[in-house]
Structures are given as C-alpha cells and as structure tokens.
C-alpha atoms as a PDB file:
ATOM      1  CA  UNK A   1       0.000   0.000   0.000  1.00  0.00           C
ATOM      2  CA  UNK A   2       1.655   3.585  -1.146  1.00  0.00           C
ATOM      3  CA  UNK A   3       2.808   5.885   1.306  1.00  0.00           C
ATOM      4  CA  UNK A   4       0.470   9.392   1.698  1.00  0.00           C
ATOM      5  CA  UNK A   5       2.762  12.122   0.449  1.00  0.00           C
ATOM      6  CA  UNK A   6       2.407  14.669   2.992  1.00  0.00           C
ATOM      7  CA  UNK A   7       5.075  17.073   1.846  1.00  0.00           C
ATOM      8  CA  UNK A   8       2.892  19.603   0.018  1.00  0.00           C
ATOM      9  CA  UNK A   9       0.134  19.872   2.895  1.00  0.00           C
ATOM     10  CA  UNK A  10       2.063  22.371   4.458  1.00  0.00           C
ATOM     11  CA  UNK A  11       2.547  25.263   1.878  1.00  0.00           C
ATOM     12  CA  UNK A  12      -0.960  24.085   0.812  1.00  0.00           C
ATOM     13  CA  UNK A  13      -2.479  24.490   4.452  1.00  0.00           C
ATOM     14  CA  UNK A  14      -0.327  27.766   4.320  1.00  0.00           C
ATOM     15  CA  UNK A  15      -1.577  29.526   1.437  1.00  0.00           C
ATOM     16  CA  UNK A  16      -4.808  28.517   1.770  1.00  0.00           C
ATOM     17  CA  UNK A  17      -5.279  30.698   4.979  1.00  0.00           C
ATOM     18  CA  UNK A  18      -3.342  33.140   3.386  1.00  0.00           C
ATOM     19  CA  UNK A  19      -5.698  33.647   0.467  1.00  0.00           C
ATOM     20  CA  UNK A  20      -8.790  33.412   3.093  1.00  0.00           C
ATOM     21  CA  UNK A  21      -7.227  36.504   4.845  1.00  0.00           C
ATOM     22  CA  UNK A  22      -6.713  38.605   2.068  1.00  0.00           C
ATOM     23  CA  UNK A  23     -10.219  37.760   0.337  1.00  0.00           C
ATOM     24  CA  UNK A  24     -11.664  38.682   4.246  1.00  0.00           C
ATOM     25  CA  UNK A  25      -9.801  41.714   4.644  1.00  0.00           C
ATOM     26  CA  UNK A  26     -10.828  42.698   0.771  1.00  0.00           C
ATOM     27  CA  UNK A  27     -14.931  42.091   1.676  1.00  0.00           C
ATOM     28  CA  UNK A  28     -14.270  43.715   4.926  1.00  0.00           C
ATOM     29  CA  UNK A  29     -12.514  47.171   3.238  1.00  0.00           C
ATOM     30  CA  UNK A  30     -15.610  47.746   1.237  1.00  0.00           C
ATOM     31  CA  UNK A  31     -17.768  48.530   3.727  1.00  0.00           C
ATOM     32  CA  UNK A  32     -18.616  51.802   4.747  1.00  0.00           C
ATOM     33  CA  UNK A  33     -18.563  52.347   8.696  1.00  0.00           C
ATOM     34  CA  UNK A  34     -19.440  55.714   9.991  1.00  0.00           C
ATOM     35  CA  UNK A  35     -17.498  57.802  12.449  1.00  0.00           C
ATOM     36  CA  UNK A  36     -20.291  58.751  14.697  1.00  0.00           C
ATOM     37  CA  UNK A  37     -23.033  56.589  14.534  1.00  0.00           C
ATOM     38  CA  UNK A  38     -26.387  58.168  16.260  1.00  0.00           C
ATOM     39  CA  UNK A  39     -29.203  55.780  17.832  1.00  0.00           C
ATOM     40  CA  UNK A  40     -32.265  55.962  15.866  1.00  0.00           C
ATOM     41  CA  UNK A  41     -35.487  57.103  17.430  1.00  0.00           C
ATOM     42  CA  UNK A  42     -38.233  54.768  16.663  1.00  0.00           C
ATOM     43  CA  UNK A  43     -41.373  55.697  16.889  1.00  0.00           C
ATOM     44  CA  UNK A  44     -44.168  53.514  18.648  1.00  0.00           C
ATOM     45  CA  UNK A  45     -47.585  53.623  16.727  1.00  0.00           C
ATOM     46  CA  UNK A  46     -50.633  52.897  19.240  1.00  0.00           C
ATOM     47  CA  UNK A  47     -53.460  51.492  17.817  1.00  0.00           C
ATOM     48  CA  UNK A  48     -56.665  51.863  19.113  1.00  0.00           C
ATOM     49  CA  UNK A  49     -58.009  48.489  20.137  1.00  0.00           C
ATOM     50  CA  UNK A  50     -61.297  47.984  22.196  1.00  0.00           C
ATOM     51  CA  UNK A  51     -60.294  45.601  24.656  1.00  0.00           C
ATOM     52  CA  UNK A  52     -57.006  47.436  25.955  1.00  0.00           C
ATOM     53  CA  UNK A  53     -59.503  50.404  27.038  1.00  0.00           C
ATOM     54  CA  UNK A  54     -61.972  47.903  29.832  1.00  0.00           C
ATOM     55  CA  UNK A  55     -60.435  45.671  32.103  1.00  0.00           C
ATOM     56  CA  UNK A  56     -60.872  42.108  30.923  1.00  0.00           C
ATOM     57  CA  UNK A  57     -60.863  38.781  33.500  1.00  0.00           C
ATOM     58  CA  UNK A  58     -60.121  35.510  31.995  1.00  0.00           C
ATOM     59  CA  UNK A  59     -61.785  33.251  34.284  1.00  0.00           C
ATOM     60  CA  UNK A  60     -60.092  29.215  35.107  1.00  0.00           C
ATOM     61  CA  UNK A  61     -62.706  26.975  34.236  1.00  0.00           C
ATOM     62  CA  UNK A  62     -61.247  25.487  37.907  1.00  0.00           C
ATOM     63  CA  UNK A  63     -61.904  28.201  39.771  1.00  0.00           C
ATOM     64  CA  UNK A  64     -65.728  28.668  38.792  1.00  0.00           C
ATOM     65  CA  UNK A  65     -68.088  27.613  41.129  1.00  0.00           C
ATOM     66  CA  UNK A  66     -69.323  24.262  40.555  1.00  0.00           C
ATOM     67  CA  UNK A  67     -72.396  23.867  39.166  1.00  0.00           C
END
C-alpha cells in the first residue's frame, strides 16, 4: 500500500489561509462604517383596540363555582 505524500500539505495548508485573509480583509474594506453613529429614534404607533380600554378577567374553568 503507497505511502500518503504529505510534503505539500504544508505550503498548501499555508496559502490557503493566506488567500482566506486577504479575500476577508478585501470584503471587509468595502464597507462603509461611519465615524459617529447616532441611535435611531423609533417611533411607537398605538393602535386603538377595544379591549385594551376595559379591564378584561379571563376566568379558570377550575376556579368557577361548581355547578
């Protein structure tokens, strides 16, 4: 049974992260990041729904009285 030749896996292994590194750093540069970035007020839109205006009681079918 041959022998695995295992000589190449280095500069392989090598360049491969290499090439990873540059493509990352490439994607990365493109981006545009700004210098003072501001939190965003969001504004909350309240609908108008019936049922928040009455208080509502959900009754346990358990804690009726028995019939």
């Amino acid at each position: 049974m041959p022998q695995l030749d295992t000589s190449t896996w280095f500069i392989t292994i090598l360049s491969m992260i290499m090439t990873l590194f540059i493509v990352f750093q490439l994607k990365i540069s493109k981006h545009f990041y700004p210098w003072n970035p501001e939190p965003k007020h969001a504004t909350s839109v309240k609908n108008s729904i019936p049922w928040e205006k009455k208080w509502t009681k959900i009754y346990s079918p358990l804690s009726l009285p028995q019939q």
